[in-house]
Protein backbone atom coordinates (compact mmCIF):
# COMPACT_ATOMS: atom_id res chain seq x y z
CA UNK A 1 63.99 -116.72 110.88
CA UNK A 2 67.20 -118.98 111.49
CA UNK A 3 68.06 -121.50 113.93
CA UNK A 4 70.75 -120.36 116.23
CA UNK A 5 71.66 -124.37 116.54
CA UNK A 6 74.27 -125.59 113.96
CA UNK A 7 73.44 -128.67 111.87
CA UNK A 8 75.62 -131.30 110.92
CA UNK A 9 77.94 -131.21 108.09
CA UNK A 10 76.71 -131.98 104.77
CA UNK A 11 77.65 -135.33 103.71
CA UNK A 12 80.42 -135.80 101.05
CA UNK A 13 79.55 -137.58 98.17
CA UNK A 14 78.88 -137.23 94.84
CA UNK A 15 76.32 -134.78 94.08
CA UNK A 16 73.08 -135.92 92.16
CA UNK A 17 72.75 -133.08 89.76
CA UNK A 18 70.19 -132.34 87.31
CA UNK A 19 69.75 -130.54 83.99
CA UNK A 20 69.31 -126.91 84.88
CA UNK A 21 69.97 -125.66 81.15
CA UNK A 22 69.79 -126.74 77.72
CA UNK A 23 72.51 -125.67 74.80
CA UNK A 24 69.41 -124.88 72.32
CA UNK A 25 70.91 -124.43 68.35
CA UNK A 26 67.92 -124.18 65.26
CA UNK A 27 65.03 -124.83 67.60
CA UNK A 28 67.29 -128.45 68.58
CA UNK A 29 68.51 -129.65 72.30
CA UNK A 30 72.05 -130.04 71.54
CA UNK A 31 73.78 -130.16 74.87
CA UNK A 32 72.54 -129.98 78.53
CA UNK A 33 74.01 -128.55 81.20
CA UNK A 34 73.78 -130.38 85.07
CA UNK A 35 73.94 -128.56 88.28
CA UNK A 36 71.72 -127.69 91.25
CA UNK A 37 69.69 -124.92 92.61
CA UNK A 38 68.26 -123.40 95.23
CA UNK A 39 65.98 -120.49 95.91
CA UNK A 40 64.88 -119.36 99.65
CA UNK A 41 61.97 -117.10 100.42
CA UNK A 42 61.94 -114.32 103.15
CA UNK A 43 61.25 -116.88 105.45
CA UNK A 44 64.27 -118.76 104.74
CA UNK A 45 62.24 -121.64 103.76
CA UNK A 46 63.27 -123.31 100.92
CA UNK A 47 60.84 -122.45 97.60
CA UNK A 48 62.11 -124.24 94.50
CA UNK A 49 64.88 -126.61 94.65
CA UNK A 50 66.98 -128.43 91.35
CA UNK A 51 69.48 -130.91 91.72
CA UNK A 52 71.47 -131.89 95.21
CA UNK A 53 70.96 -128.73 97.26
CA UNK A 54 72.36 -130.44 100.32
CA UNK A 55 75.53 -132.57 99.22
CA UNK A 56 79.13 -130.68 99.92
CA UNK A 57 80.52 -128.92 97.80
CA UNK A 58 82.67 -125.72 97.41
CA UNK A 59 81.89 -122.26 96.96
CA UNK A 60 84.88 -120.83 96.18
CA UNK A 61 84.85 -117.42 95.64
CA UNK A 62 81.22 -117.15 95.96
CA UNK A 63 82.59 -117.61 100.09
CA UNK A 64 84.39 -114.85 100.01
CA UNK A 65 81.46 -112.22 101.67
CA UNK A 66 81.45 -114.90 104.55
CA UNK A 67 85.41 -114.17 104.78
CA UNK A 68 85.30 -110.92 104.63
CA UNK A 69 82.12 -111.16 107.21
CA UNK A 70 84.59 -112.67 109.83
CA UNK A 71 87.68 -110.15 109.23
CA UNK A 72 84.84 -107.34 109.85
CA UNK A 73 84.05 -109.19 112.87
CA UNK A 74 87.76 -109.71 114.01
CA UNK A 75 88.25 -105.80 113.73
CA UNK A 76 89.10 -105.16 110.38
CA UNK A 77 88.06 -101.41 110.04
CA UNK A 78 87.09 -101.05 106.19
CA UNK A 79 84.55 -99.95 105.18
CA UNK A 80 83.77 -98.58 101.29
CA UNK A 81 85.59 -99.34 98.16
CA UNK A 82 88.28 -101.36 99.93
CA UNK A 83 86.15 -103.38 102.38
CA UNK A 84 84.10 -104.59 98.50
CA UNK A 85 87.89 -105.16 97.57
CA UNK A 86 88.04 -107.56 100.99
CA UNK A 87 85.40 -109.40 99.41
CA UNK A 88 86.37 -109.01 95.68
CA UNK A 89 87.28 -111.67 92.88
CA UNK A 90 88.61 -108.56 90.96
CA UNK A 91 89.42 -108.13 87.32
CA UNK A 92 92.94 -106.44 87.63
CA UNK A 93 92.07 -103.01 86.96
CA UNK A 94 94.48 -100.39 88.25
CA UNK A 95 92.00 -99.21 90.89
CA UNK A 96 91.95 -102.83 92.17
CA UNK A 97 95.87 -102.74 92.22
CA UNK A 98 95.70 -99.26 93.85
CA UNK A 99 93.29 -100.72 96.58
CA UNK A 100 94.84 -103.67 97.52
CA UNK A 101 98.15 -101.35 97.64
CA UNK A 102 96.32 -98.86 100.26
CA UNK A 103 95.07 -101.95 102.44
CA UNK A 104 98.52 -103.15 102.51
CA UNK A 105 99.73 -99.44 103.64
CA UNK A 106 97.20 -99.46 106.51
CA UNK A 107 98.50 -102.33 107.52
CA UNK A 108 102.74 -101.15 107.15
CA UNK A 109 103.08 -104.09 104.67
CA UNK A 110 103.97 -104.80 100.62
CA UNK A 111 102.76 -106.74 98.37
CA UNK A 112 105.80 -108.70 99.72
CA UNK A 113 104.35 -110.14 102.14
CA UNK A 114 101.48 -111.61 99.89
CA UNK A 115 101.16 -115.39 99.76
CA UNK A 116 99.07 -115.68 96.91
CA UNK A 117 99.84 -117.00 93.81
CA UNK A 118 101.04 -114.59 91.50
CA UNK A 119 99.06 -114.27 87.96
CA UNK A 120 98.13 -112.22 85.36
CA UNK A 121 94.68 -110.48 85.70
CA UNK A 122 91.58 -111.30 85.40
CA UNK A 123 90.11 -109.18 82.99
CA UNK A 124 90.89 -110.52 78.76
CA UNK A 125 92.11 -106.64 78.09
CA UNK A 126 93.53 -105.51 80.89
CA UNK A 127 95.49 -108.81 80.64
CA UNK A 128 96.35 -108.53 77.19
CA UNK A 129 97.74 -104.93 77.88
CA UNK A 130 99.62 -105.99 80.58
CA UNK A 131 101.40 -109.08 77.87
CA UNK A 132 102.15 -105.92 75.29
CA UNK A 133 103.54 -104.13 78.10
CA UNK A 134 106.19 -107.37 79.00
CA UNK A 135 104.64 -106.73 82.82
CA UNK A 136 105.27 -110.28 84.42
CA UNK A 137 102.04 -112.01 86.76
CA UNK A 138 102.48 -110.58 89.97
CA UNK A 139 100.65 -111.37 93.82
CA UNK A 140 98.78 -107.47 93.16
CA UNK A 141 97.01 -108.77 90.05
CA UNK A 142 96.09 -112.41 90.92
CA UNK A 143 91.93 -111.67 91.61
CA UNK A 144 92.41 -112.86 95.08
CA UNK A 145 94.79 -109.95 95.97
CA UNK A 146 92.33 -107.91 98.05
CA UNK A 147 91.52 -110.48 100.43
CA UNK A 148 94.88 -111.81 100.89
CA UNK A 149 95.75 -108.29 101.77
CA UNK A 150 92.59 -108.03 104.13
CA UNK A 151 93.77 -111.46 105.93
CA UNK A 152 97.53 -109.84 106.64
CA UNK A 153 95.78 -106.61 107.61
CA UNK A 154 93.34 -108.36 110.17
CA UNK A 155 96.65 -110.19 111.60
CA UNK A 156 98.24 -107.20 111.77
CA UNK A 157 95.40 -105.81 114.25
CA UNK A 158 95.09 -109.08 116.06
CA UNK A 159 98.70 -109.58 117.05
CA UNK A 160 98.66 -113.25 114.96
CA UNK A 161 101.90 -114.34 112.85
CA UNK A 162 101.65 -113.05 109.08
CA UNK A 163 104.31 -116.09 107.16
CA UNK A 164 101.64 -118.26 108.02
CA UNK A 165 98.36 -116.68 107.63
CA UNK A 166 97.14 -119.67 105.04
CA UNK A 167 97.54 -122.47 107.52
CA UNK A 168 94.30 -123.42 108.46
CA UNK A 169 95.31 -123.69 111.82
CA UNK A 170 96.32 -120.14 111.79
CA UNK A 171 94.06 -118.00 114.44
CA UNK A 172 92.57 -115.97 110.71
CA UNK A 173 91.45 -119.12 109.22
CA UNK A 174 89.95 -120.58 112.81
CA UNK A 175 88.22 -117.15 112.98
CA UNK A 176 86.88 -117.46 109.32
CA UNK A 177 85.96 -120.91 109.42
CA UNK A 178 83.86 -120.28 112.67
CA UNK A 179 82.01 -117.87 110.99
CA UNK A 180 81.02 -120.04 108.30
CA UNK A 181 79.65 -121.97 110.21
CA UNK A 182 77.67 -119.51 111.55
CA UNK A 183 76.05 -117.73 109.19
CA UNK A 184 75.74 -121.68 106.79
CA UNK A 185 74.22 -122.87 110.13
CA UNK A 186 76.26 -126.44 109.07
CA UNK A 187 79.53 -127.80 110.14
CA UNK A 188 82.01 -127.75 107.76
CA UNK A 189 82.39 -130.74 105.56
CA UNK A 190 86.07 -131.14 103.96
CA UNK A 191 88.65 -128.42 103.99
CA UNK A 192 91.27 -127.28 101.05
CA UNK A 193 93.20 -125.44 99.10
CA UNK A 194 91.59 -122.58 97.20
CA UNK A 195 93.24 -121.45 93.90
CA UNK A 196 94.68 -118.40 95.36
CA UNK A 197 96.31 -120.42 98.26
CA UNK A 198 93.64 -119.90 100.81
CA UNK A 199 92.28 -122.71 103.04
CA UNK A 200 88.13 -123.29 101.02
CA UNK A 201 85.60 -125.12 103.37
CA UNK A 202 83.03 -127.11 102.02
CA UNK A 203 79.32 -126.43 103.02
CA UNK A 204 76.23 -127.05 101.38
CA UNK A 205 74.29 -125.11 98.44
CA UNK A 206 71.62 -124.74 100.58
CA UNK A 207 73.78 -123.33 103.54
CA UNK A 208 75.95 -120.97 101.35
CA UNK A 209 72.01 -119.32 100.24
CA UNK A 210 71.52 -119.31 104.16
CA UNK A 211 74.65 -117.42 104.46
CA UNK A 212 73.99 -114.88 101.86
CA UNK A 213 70.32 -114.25 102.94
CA UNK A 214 71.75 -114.04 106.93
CA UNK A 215 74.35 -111.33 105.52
CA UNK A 216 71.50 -109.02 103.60
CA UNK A 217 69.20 -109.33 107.01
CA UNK A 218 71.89 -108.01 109.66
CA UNK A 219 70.98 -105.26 111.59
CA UNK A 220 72.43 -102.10 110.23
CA UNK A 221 76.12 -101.19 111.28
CA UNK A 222 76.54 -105.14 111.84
CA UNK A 223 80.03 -106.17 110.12
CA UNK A 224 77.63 -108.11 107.52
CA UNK A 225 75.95 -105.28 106.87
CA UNK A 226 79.15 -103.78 106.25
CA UNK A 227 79.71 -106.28 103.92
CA UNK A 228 76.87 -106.23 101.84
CA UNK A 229 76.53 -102.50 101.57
CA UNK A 230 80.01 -101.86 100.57
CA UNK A 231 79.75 -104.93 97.85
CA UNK A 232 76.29 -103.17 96.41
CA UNK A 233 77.75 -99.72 96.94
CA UNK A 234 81.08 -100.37 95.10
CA UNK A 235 80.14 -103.33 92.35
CA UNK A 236 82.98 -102.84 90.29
CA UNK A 237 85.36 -103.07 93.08
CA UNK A 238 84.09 -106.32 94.13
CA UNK A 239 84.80 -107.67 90.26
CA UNK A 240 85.35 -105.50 88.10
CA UNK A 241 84.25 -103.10 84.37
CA UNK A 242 81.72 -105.30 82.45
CA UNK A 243 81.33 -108.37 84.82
CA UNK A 244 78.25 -110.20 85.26
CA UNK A 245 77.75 -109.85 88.74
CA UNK A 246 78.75 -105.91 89.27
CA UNK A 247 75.95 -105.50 86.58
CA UNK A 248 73.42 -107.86 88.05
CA UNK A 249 73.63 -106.07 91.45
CA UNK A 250 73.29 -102.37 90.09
CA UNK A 251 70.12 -104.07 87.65
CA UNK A 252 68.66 -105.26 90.75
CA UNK A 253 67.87 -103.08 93.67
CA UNK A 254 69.32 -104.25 96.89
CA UNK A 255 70.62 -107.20 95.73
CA UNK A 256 74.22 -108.65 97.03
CA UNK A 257 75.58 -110.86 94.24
CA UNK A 258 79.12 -112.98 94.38
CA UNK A 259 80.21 -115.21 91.34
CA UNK A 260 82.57 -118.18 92.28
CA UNK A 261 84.74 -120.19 89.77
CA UNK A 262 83.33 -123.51 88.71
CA UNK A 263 79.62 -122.54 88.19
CA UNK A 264 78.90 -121.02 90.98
CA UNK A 265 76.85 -117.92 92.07
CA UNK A 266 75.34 -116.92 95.64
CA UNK A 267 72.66 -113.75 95.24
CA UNK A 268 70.53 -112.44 98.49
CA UNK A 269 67.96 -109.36 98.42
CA UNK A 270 67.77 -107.29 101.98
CA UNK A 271 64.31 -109.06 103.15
CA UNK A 272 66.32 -112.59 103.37
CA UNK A 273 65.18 -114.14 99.70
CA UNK A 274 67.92 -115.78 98.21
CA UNK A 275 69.13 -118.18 95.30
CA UNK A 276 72.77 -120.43 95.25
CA UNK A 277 73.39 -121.95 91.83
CA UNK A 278 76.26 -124.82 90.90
CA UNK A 279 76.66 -125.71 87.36
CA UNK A 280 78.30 -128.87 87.20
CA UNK A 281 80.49 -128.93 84.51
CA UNK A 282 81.68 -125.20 85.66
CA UNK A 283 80.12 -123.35 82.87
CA UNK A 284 79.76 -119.90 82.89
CA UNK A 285 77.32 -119.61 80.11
CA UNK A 286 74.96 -121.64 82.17
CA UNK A 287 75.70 -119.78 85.27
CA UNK A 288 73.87 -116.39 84.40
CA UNK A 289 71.04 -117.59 83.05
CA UNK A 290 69.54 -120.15 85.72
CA UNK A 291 70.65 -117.45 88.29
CA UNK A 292 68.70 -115.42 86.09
CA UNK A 293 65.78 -117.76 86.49
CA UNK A 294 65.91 -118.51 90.28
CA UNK A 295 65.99 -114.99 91.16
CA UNK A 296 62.49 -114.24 88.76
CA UNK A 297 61.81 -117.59 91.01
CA UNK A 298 62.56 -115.74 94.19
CA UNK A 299 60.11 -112.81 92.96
CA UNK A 300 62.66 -110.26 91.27
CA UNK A 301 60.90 -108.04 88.36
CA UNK A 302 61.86 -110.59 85.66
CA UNK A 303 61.94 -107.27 83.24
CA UNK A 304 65.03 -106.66 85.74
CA UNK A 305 66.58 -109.60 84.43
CA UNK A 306 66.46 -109.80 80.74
CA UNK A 307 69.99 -108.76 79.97
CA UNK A 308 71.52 -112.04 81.87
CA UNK A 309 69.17 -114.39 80.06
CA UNK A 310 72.63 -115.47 78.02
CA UNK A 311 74.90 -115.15 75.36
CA UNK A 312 73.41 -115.37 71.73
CA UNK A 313 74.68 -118.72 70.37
CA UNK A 314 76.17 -117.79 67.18
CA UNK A 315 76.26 -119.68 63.76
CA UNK A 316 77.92 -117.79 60.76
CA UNK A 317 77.59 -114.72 62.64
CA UNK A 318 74.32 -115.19 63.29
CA UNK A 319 71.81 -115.87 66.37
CA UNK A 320 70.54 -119.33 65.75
CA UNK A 321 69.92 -120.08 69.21
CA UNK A 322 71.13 -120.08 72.94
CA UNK A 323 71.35 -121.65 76.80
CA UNK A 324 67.83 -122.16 77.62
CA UNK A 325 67.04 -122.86 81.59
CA UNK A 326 65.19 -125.96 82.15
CA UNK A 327 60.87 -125.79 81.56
CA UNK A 328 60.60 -125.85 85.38
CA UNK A 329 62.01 -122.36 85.62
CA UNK A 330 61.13 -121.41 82.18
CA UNK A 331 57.38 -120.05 83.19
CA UNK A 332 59.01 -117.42 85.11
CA UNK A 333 61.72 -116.08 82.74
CA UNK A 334 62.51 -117.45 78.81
CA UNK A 335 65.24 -116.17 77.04
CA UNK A 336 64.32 -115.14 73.29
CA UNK A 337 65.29 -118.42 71.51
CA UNK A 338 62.64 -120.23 73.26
């Protein structure tokens, strides 16, 4: 289905977005929203296409399967609840604290030696509990915490140096970055800093779908498989109570789902179809909705899909309206204020 051969790089420049979703208030067009899309079939041909599918750009978070992908490969022996924590932009929750705690313990480390940035979490009400409580931002609740604890644990079995496991000329990050390439089947345009610290390689839209569809397609026992079966086994671990994507994952048979900040979102189903959406402006009130629409485009039930058609816009208190995906992916799913 894919090449074994790797592809250039995707050239850097400045991506030539188009409307993907309209801000719709009393029947009236009163913002649009920019970005790009792409859905693949099972063949891993591409089927509908928005916007610049092939500039670079980065993933963020929405990499973070691929990461946790090439720890699996490097020997990192999770599996379950903590190996969806490996891959997990988490909300905070005390069983994501608790996790990232045990994956330290495996590894005969503390949150000590953590070198990502510490925050508050995630989550609105865990984080406003944790401002009533006086509890400072701490590595452990920063939404990265899980992987970062993953990296040190895979260093740990590997023999590599742990101050330095960020460097992206650390043996991790060479590891990780080879296996983006891999399953993107592209070079890697521009590397940087991710907000949690991490080194974040640029690929394509169209290569992180490749990736996603190339993880849901391994052979059983595979480290993707791994992956994918502990992120669709153990949604909430991999986010978090009421997110998007945990829900979007347990709506949707099979499907392996990752959110990314700025827009982004990466979803795969187990026969290779997959969609890779980039809002532009970052929005995540654009983001659910034309993932929505590109995964009715890749075939899902849209019935499936009608609870991530978007927030209600609200006037007075009132629904007078909402974010409306484009009328080229609006004969396969409309949200009610169409």
């Amino acid at each position: 289905m894919y090449s074994s051969s790797l592809a250039d790089a995707p050239l850097v420049r400045e991506p030539l977005h188009a409307p993907v979703a309209h801000l719709v208030r009393g029947g009236m067009t009163e913002g649009i929203h920019y970005g790009s899309v792409v859905v693949l079939g099972a063949d891993g041909e591409v089927q509908f296409q928005l916007g610049d599918i092939e500039a670079a750009f980065y993933p963020r978070s929405a990499l973070k399967p691929v990461q946790a992908v090439a720890m699996a490969r490097a020997g990192l022996p999770l599996d379950g609840e903590l190996l969806s924590l490996t891959a997990a932009s988490h909300s905070g929750e005390e069983r994501h604290l608790a996790g990232t705690r045990r994956i330290l313990e495996l590894a005969g480390l503390t949150e000590d030696h953590l070198r990502n940035v510490p925050d508050m979490p995630f989550d609105p009400v865990v984080r406003d509990a944790w401002v009533r409580e006086g509890r400072p931002p701490s590595r452990l609740a920063q939404n990265c915490s899980g992987k970062h604890a993953a990296m040190l644990y895979t260093c740990r079995l590997n023999g590599w140096s742990l101050e330095d496991y960020l460097d992206p000329g650390h043996p991790l990050q060479q590891a990780i970055a080879e296996i983006v390439e891999d399953l993107t089947g592209q070079g890697i345009a521009r590397v940087t800093v991710d907000g949690c610290g991490a080194p974040l390689f640029s690929v394509s839209l169209h290569g992180l779908a490749r990736a996603a569809a190339r993880i849901t397609t391994a052979a059983p026992g595979t480290p993707e498989a791994r992956v994918a079966d502990a992120m669709r086994e153990h949604a909430e671990m991999a986010s978090g109570t009421g997110r998007d994507v945990a829900a979007l994952m347990r709506a949707v048979p099979g499907l392996l789902a990752k959110d990314g900040f700025e827009g982004v979102q990466v979803a795969a189903l187990p026969d290779g179809r997959a969609v890779a959406v980039k809002i532009a402006d970052g929005a995540n009130r654009a983001r659910v909705p034309v993932a929505a629409a590109a995964l009715a485009w890749a075939g899902v039930d849209p019935e499936l899909l009608t609870e991530f058609q978007g927030e209600a816009l609200l006037g007075g208190g009132r629904e007078v309206g909402c974010v409306r995906p484009v009328r080229s992916l609006e004969p396969v799913v409309v949200p009610a204020c169409a």
